[in-house]
N, C-alpha and C. Protein backbone atom coordinates (compact mmCIF):
# COMPACT_ATOMS: atom_id res chain seq x y z
N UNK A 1 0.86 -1.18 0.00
CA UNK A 1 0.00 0.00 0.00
C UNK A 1 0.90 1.23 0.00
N UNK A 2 0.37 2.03 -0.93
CA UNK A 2 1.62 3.92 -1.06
C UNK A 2 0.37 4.72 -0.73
N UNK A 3 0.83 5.71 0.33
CA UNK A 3 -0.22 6.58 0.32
C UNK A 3 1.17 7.95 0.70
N UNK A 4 0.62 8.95 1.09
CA UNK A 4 1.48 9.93 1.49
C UNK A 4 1.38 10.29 2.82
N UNK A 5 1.76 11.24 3.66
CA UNK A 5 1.98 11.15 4.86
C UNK A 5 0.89 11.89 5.39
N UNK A 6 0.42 10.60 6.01
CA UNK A 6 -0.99 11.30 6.99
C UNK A 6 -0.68 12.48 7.79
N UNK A 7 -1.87 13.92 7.96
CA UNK A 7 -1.73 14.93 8.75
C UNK A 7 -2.26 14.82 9.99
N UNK A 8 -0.75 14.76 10.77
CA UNK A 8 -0.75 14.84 12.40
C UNK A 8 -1.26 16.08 13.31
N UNK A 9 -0.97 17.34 12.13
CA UNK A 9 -1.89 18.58 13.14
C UNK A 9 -3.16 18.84 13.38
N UNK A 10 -4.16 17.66 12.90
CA UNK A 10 -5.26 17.87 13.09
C UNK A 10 -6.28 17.69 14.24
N UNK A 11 -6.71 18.48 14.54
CA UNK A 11 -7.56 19.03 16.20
C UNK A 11 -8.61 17.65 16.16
N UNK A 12 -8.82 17.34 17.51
CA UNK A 12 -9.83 16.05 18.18
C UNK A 12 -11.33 16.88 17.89
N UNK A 13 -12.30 17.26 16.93
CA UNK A 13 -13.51 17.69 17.83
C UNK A 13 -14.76 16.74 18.63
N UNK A 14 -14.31 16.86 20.12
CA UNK A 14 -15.11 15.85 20.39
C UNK A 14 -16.37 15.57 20.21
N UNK A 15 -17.38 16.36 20.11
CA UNK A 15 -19.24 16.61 19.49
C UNK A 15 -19.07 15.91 17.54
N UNK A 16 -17.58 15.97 17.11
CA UNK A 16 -18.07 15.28 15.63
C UNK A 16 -17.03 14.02 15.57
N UNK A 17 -17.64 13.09 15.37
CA UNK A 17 -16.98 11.68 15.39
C UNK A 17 -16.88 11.60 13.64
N UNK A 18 -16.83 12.46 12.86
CA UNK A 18 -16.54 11.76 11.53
C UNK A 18 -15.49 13.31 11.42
N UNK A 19 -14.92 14.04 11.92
CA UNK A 19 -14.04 15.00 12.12
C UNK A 19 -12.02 14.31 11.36
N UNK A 20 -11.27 14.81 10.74
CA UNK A 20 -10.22 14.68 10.32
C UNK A 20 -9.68 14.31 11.00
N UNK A 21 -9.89 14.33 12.31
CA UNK A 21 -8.33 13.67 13.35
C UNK A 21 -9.05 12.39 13.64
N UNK A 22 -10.56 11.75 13.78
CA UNK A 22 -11.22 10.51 13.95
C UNK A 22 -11.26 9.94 12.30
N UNK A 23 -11.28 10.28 11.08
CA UNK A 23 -11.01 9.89 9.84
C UNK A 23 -9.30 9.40 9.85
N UNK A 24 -8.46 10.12 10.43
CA UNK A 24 -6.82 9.88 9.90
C UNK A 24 -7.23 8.70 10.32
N UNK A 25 -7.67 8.71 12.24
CA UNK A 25 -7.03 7.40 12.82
C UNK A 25 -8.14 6.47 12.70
N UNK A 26 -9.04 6.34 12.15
CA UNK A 26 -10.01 5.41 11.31
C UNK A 26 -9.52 4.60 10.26
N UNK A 27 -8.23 5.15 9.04
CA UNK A 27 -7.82 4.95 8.30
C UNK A 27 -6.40 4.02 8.37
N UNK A 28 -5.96 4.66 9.51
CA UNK A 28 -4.92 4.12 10.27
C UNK A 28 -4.75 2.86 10.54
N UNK A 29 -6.54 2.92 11.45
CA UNK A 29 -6.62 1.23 11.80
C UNK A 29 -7.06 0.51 11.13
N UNK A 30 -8.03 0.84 9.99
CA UNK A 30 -8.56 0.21 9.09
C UNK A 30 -7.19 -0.92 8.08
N UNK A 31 -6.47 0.16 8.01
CA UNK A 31 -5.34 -0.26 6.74
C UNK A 31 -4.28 -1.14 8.16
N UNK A 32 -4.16 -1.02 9.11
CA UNK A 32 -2.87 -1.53 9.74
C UNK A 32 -1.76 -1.08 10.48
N UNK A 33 -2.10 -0.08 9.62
CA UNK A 33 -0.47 1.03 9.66
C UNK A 33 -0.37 1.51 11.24
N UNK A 34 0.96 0.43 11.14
CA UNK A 34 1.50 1.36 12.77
C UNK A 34 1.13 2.75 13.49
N UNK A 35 1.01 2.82 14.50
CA UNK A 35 1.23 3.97 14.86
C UNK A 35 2.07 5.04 14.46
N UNK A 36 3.52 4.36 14.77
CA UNK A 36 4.84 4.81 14.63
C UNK A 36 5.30 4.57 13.08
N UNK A 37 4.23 4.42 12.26
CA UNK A 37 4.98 4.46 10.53
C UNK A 37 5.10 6.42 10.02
N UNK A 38 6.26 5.93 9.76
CA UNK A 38 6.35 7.38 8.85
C UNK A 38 7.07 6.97 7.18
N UNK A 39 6.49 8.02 6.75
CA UNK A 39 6.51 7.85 5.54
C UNK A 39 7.65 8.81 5.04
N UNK A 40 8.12 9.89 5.99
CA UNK A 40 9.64 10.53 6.25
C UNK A 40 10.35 9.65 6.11
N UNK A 41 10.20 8.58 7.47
CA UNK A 41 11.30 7.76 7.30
C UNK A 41 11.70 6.38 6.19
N UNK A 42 10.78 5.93 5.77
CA UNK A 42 10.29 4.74 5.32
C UNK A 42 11.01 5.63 3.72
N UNK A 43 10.55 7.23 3.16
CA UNK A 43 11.50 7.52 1.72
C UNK A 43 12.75 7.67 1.79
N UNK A 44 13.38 8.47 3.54
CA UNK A 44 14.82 8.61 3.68
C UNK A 44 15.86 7.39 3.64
N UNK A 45 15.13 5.92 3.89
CA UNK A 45 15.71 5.09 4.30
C UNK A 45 15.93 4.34 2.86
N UNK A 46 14.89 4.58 1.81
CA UNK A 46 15.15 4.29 0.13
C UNK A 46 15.84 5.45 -0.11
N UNK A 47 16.49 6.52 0.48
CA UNK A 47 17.09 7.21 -0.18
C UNK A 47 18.43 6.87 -0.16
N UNK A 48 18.75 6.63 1.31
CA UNK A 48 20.11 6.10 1.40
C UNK A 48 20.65 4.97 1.21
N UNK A 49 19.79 4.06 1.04
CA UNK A 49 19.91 2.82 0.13
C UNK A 49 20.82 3.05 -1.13
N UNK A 50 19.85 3.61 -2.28
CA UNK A 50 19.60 4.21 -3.50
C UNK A 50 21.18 5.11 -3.90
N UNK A 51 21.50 5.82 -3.26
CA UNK A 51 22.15 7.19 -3.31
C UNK A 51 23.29 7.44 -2.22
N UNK A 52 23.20 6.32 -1.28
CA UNK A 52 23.48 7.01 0.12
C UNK A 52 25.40 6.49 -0.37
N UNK A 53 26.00 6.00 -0.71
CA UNK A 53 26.99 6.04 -0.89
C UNK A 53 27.96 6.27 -2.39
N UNK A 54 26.86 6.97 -3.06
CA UNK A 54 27.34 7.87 -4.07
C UNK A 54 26.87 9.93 -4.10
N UNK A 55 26.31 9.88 -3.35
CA UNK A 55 25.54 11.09 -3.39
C UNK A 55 25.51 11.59 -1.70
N UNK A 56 26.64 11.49 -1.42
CA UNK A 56 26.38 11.75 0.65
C UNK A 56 26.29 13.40 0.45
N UNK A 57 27.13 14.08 -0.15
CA UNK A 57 27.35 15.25 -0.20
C UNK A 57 26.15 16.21 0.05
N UNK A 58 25.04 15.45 -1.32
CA UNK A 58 23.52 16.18 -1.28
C UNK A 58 22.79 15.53 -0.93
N UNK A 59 22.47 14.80 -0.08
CA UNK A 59 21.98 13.76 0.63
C UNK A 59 21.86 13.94 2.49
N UNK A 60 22.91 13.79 2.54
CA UNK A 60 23.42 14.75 4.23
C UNK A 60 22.46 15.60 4.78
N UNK A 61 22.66 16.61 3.65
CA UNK A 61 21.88 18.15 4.20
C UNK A 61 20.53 18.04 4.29
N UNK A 62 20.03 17.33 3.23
CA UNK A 62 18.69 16.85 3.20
C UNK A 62 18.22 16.14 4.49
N UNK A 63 19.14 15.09 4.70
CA UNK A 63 18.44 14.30 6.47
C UNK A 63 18.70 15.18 7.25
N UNK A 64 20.05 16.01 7.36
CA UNK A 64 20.06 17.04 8.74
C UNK A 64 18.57 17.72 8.52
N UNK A 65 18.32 18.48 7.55
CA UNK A 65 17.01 18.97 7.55
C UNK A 65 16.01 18.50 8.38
N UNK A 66 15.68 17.04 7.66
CA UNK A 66 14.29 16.49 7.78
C UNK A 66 15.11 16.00 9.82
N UNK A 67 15.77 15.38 9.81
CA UNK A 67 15.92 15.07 11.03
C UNK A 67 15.97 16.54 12.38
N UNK A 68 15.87 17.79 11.89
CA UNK A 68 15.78 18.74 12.56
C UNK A 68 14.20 18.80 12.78
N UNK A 69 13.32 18.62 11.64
CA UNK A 69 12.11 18.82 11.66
C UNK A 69 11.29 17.68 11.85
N UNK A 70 11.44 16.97 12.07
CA UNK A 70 10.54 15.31 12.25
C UNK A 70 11.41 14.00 13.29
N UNK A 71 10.22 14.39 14.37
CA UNK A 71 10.97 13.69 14.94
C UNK A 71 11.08 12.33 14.71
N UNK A 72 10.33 11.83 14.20
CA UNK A 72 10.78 10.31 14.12
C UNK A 72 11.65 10.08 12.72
N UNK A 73 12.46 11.04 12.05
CA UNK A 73 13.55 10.57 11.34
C UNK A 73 14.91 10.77 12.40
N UNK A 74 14.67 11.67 13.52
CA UNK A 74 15.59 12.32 14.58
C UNK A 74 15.99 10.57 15.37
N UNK A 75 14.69 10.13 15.49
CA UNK A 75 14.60 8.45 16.21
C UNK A 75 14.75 7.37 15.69
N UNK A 76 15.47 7.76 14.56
CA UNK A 76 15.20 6.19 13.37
C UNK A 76 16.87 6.01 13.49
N UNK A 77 17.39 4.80 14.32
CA UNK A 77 18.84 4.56 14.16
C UNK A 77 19.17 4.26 12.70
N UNK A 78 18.97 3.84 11.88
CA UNK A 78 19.39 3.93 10.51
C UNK A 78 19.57 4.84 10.06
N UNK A 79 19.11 5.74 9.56
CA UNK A 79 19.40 7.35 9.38
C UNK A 79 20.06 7.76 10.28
N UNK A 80 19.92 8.03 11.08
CA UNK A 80 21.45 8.58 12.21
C UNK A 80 22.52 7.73 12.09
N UNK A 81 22.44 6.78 11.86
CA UNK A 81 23.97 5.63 12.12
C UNK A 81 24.39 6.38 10.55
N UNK A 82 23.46 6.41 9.91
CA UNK A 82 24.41 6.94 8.08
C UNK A 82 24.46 8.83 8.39
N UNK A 83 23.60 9.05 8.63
CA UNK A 83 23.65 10.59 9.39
C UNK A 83 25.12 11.24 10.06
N UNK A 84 25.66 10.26 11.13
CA UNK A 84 26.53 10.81 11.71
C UNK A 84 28.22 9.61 11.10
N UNK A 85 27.74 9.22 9.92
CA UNK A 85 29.21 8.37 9.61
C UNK A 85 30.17 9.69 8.68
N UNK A 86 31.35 9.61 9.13
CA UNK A 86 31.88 10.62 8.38
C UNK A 86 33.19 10.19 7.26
N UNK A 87 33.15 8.89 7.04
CA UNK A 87 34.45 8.34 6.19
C UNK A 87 33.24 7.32 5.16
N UNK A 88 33.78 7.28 4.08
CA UNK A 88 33.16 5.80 3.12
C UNK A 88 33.03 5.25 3.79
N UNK A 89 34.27 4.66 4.50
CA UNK A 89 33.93 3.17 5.15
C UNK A 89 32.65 3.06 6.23
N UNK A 90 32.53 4.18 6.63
CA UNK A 90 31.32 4.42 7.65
C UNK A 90 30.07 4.33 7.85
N UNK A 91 29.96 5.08 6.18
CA UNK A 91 28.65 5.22 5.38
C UNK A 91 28.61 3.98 4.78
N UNK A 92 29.26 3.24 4.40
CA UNK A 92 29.29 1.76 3.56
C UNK A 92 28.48 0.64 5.21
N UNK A 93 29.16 1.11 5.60
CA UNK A 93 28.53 -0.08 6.99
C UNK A 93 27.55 0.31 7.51
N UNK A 94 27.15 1.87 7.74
CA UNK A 94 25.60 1.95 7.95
C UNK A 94 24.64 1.62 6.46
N UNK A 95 24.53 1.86 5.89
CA UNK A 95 24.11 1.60 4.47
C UNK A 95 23.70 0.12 4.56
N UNK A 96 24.77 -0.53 4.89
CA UNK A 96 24.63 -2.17 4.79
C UNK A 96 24.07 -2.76 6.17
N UNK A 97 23.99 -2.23 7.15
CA UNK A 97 23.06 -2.13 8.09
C UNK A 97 21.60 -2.09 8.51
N UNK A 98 20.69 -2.10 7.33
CA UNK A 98 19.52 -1.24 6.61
C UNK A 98 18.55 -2.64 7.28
N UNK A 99 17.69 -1.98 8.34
CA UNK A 99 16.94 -3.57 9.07
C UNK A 99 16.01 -4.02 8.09
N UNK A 100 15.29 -5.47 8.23
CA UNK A 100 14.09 -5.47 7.70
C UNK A 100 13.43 -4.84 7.54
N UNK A 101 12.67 -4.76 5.93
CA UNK A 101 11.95 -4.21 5.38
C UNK A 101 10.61 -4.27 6.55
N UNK A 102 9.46 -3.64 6.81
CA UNK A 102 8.75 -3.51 7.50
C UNK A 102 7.56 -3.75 6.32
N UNK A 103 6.16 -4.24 6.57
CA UNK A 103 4.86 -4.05 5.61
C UNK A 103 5.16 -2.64 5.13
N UNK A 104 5.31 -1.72 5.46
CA UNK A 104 5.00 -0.22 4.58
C UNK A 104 6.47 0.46 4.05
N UNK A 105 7.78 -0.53 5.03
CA UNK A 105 8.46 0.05 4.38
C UNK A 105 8.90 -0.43 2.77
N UNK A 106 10.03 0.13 2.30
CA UNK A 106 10.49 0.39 0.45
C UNK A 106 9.95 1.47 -0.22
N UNK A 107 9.46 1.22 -1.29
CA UNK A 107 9.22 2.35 -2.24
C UNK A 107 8.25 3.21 -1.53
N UNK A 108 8.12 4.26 -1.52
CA UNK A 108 7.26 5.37 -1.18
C UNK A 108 6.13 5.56 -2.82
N UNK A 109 4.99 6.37 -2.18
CA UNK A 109 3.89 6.63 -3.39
C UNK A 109 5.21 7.68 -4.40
N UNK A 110 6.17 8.59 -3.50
CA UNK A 110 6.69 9.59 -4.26
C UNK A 110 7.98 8.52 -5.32
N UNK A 111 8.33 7.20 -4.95
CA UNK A 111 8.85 6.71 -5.75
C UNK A 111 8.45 6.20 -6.82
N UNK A 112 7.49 5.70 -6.13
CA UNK A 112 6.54 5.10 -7.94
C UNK A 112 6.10 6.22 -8.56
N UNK A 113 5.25 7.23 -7.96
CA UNK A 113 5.20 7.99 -9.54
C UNK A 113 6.05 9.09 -9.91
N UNK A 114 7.10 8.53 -9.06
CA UNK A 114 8.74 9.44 -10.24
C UNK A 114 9.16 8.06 -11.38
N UNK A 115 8.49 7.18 -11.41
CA UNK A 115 9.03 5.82 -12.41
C UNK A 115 8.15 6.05 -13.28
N UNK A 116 7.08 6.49 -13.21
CA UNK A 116 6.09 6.71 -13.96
C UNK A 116 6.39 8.26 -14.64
N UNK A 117 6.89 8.63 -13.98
CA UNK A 117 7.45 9.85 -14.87
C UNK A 117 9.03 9.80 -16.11
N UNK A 118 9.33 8.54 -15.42
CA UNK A 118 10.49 8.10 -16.29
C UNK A 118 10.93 8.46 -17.98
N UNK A 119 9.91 7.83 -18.22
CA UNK A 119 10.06 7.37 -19.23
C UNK A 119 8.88 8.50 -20.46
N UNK A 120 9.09 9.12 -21.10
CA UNK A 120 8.22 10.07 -22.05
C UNK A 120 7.99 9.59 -23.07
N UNK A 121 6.37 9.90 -23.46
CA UNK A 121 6.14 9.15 -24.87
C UNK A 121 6.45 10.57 -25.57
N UNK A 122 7.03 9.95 -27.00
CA UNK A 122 7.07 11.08 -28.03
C UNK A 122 6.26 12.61 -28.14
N UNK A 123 4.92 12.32 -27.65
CA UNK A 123 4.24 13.79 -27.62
C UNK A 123 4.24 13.89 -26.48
N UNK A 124 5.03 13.57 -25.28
CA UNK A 124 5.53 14.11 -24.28
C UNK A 124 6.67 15.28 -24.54
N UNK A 125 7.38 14.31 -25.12
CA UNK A 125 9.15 15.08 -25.46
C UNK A 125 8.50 16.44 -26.21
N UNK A 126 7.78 16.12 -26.91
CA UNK A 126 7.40 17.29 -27.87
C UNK A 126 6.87 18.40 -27.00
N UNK A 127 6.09 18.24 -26.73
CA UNK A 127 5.21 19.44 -25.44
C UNK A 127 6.16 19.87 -24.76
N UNK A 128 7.37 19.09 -23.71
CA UNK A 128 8.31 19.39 -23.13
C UNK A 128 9.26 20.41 -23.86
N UNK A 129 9.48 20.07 -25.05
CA UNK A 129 10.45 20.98 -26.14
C UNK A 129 10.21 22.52 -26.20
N UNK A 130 8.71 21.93 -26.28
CA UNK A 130 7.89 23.38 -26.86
C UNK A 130 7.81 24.08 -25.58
N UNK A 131 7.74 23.98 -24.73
CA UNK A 131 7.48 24.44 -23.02
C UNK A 131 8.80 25.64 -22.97
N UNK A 132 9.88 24.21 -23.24
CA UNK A 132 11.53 25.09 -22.64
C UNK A 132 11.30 26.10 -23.89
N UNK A 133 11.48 26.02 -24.75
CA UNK A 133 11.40 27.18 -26.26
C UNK A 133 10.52 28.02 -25.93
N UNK A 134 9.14 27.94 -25.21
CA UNK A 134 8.44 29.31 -25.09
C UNK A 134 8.75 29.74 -23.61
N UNK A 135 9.53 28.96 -22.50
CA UNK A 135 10.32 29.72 -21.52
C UNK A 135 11.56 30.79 -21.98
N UNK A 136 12.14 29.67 -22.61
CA UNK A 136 13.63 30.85 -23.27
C UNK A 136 13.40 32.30 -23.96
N UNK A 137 11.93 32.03 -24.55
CA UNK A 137 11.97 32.81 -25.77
C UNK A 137 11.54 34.20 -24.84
N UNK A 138 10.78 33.86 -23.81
CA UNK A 138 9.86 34.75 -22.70
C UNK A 138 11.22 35.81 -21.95
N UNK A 139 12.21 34.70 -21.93
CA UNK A 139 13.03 35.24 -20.75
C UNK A 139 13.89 36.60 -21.68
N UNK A 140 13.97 35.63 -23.41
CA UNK A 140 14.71 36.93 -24.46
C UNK A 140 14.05 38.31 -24.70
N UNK A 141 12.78 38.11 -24.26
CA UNK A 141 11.80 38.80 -25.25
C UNK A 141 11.89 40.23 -23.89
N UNK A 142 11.93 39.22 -22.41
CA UNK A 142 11.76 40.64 -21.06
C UNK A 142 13.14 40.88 -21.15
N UNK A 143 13.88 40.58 -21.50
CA UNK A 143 15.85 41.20 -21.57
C UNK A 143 15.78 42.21 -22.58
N UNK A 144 14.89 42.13 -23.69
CA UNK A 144 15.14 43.22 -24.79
C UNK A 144 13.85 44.60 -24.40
N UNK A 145 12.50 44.02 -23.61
CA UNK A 145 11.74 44.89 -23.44
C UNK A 145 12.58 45.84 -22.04
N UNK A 146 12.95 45.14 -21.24
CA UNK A 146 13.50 45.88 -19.65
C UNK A 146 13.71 47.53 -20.05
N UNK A 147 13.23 48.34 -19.31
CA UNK A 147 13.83 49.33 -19.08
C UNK A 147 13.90 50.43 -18.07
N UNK A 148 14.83 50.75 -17.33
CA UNK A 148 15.19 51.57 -16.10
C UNK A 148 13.90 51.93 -15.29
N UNK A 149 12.48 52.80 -15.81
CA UNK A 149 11.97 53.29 -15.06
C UNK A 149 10.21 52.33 -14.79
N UNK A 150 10.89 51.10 -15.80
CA UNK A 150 9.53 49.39 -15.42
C UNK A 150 9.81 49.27 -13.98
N UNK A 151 8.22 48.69 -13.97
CA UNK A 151 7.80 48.24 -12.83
C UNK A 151 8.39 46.68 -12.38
N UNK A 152 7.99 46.08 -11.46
CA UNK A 152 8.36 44.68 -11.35
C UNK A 152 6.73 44.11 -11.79
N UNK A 153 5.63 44.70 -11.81
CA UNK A 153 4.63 44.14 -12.54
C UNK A 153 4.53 44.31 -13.83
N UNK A 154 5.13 44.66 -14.58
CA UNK A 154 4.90 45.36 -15.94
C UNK A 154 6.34 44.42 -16.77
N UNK A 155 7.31 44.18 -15.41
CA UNK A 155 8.29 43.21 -16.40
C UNK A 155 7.33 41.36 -16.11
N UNK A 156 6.28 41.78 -15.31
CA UNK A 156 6.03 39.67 -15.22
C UNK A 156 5.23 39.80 -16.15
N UNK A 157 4.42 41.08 -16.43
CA UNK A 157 3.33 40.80 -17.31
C UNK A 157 3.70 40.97 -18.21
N UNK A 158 4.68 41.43 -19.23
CA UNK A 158 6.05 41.13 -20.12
C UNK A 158 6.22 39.67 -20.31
N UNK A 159 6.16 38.84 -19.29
CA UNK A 159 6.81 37.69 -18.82
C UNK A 159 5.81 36.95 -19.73
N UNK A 160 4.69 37.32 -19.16
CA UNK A 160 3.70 35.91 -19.18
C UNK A 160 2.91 36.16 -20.54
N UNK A 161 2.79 37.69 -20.99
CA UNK A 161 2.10 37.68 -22.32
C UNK A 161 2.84 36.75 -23.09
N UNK A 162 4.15 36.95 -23.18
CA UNK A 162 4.82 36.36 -24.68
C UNK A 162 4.40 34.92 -23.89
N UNK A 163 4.19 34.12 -22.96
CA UNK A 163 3.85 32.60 -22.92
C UNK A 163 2.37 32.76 -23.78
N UNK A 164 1.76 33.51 -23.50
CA UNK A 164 0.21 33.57 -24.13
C UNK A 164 0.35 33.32 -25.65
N UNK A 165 1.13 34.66 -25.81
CA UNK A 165 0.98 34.35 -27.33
C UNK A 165 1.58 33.26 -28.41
N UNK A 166 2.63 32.65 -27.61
CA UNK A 166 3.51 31.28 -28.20
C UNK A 166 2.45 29.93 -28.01
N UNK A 167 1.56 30.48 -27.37
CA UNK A 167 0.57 29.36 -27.30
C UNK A 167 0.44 28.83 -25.93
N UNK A 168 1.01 29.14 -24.95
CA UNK A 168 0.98 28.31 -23.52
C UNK A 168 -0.32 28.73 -23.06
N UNK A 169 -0.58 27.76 -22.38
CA UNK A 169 -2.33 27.91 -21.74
C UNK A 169 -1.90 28.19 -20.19
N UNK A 170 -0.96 28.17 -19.67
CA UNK A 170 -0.68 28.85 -18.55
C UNK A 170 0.91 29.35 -18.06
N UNK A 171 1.41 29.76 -17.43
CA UNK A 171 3.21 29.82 -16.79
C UNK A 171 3.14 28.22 -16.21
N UNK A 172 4.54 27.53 -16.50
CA UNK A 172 4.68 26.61 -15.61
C UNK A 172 5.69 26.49 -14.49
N UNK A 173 5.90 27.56 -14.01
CA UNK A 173 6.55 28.21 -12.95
C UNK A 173 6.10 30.14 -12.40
N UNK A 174 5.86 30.19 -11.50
CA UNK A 174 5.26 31.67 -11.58
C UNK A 174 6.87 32.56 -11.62
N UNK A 175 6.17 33.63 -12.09
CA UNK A 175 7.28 34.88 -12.00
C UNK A 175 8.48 35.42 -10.78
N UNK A 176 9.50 35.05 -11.09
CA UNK A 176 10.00 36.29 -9.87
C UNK A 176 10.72 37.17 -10.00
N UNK A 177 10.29 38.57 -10.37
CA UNK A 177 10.75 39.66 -10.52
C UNK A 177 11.26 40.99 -9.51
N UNK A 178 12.66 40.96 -9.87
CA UNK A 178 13.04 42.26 -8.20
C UNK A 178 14.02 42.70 -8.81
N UNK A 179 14.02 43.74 -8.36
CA UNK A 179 15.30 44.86 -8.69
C UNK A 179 15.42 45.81 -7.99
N UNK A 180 17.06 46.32 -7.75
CA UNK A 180 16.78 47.53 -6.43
C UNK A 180 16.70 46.66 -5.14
N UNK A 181 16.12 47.76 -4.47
CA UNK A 181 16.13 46.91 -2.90
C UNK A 181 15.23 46.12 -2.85
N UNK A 182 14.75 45.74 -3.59
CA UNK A 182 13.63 44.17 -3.84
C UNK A 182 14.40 43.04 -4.50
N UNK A 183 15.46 43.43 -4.95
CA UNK A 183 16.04 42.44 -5.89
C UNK A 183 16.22 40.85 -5.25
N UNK A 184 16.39 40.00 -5.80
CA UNK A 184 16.69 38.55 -5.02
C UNK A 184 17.96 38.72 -4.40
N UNK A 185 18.03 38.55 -3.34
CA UNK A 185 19.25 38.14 -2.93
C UNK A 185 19.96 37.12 -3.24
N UNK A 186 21.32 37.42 -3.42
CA UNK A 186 22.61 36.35 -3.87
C UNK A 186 23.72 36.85 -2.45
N UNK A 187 24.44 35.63 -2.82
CA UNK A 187 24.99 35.23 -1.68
C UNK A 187 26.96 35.72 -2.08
N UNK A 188 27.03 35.91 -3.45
CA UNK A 188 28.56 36.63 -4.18
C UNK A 188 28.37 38.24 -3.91
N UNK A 189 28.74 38.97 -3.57
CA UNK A 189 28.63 40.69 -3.90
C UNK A 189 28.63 40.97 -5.40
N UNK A 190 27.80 41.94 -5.80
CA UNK A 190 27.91 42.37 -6.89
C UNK A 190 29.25 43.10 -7.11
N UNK A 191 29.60 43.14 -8.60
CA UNK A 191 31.02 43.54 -9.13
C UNK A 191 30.39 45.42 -9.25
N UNK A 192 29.40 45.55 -9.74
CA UNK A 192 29.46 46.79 -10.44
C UNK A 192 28.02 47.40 -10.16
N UNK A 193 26.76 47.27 -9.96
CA UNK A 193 25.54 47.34 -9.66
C UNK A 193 24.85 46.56 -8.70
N UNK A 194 23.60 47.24 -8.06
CA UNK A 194 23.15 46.29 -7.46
C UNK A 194 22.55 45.06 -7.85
N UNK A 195 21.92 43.22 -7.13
CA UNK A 195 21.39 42.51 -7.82
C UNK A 195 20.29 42.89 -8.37
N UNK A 196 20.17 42.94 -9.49
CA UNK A 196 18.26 42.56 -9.88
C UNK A 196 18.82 41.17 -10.88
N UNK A 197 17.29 40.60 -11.06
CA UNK A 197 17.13 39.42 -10.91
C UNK A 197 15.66 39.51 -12.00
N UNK A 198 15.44 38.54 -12.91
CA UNK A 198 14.10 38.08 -13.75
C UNK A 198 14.11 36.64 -13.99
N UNK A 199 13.18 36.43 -13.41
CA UNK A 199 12.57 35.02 -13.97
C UNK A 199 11.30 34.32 -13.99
C-alpha cells in the first residue's frame, strides 16, 4: 500500500466523530499502519539505500534537515547511524546495516510515480520541447523589453504575455521579478551594480 503522509496537526472535535483527526485514525486502523509508521522515514531510508553512498554530499543536508524537523527521522537509528558516519567506510557499513523491510516500508507513493514519470512518450518530449522554447523565448523577449523606469509588474506581465501568445495555456513556474532593494538576494557581492534578478 503507497499513500502519502498522513496529517498529524489535526484538532480532536469531540461533538463530531466523523471530524479529520477521527477519519486519519479510522484509516490508520482500518489499513494496519502502525502507529509509529512514517513515511519521512520509510522515503529517507530508500534514499540512502539508492544514493546514500554515491551522493552523501547532497543527501546529508537533506536528512540534517528532515531530522531537525521530524521527529521520528531524529529516532530512526538507521538514518542517524548513516547521518553521523563521516568516512566511506562508515557510510558503507551503515548503508549495509539497513533492518528489515517492515509491511509499509520500500518504495514510497513519491517513488513510484517518479518511475512513472520516467520514461516520455514522443508527444511528451514534444510538449516538453515546446514548453523550454516558449520559456527561453519569454526570458529573451523581457531582456530586450527591460527598461530603467519598469515596474516589477509590468516586467512579469512582459513575462507571461509572450507565454500567451507562443501558445501556452498557462506559466509553468510563476514569476520572480526584483530589482533595487527588492532584488533577489545572492549570496557573491555584486562587481558593479546592485542585484536585480528576472525570472
Amino acid at each position: 500500500m503507497l499513500f502519502l503522509d498522513l496529517p498529524t496537526d489535526v484538532r480532536d472535535e469531540p461533538r463530531d466523530p466523523a471530524d479529520l483527526y477521527n477519519l486519519v485514525a479510522d484509516f490508520r486502523r482500518l489499513a494496519g499502519i502502525p502507529a509509529d509508521y512514517s513515511p519521512a522515514v520509510s522515503e529517507l531510508r530508500s534514499l540512502i539505500e539508492r544514493a546514500g553512498l554515491t551522493n552523501a554530499a547532497n543527501l546529508l543536508p537533506y536528512i540534517e534537515a528532515q531530522s531537525k524537523a521530524l521527529p521520528a527521522v531524529a529516532a530512526d537509528p538507521y538514518i542517524q547511524a548513516y547521518r553521523k558516519a563521516t568516512t566511506d567506510a562508515e557510510r558503507q557499513k551503515a548503508v549495509a546495516n539497513k533492518p528489515a523491510a517492515g509491511r509499509y516500508d520500500g518504495a514510497t507513493l513519491g517513488d513510484e510515480l517518479g518511475k512513472l514519470r520516467e520514461i516520455k512518450t514522443p508527444e511528451e518530449l514534444k510538449l516538453l520541447r515546446r514548453a523550454v522554447q516558449i520559456s527561453a523565448t519569454g526570458q529573451l523577449e523581457v531582456m530586450k523589453a527591460l527598461r530603467p523606469d519598469m515596474s516589477e509588474n509590468a516586467v512579469q506581465g512582459i513575462h507571461e504575455y509572450v507565454y500567451r501568445t507562443y501558445g501556452a495555456e498557462f506559466e509553468g513556474y510563476p514569476s520572480i521579478v526584483g530589482a533595487g532593494p527588492t532584488a533577489a538576494s545572492c549570496t557573491t557581492k555584486p562587481t558593479t551594480s546592485p542585484a536585480s534578478a528576472t525570472t
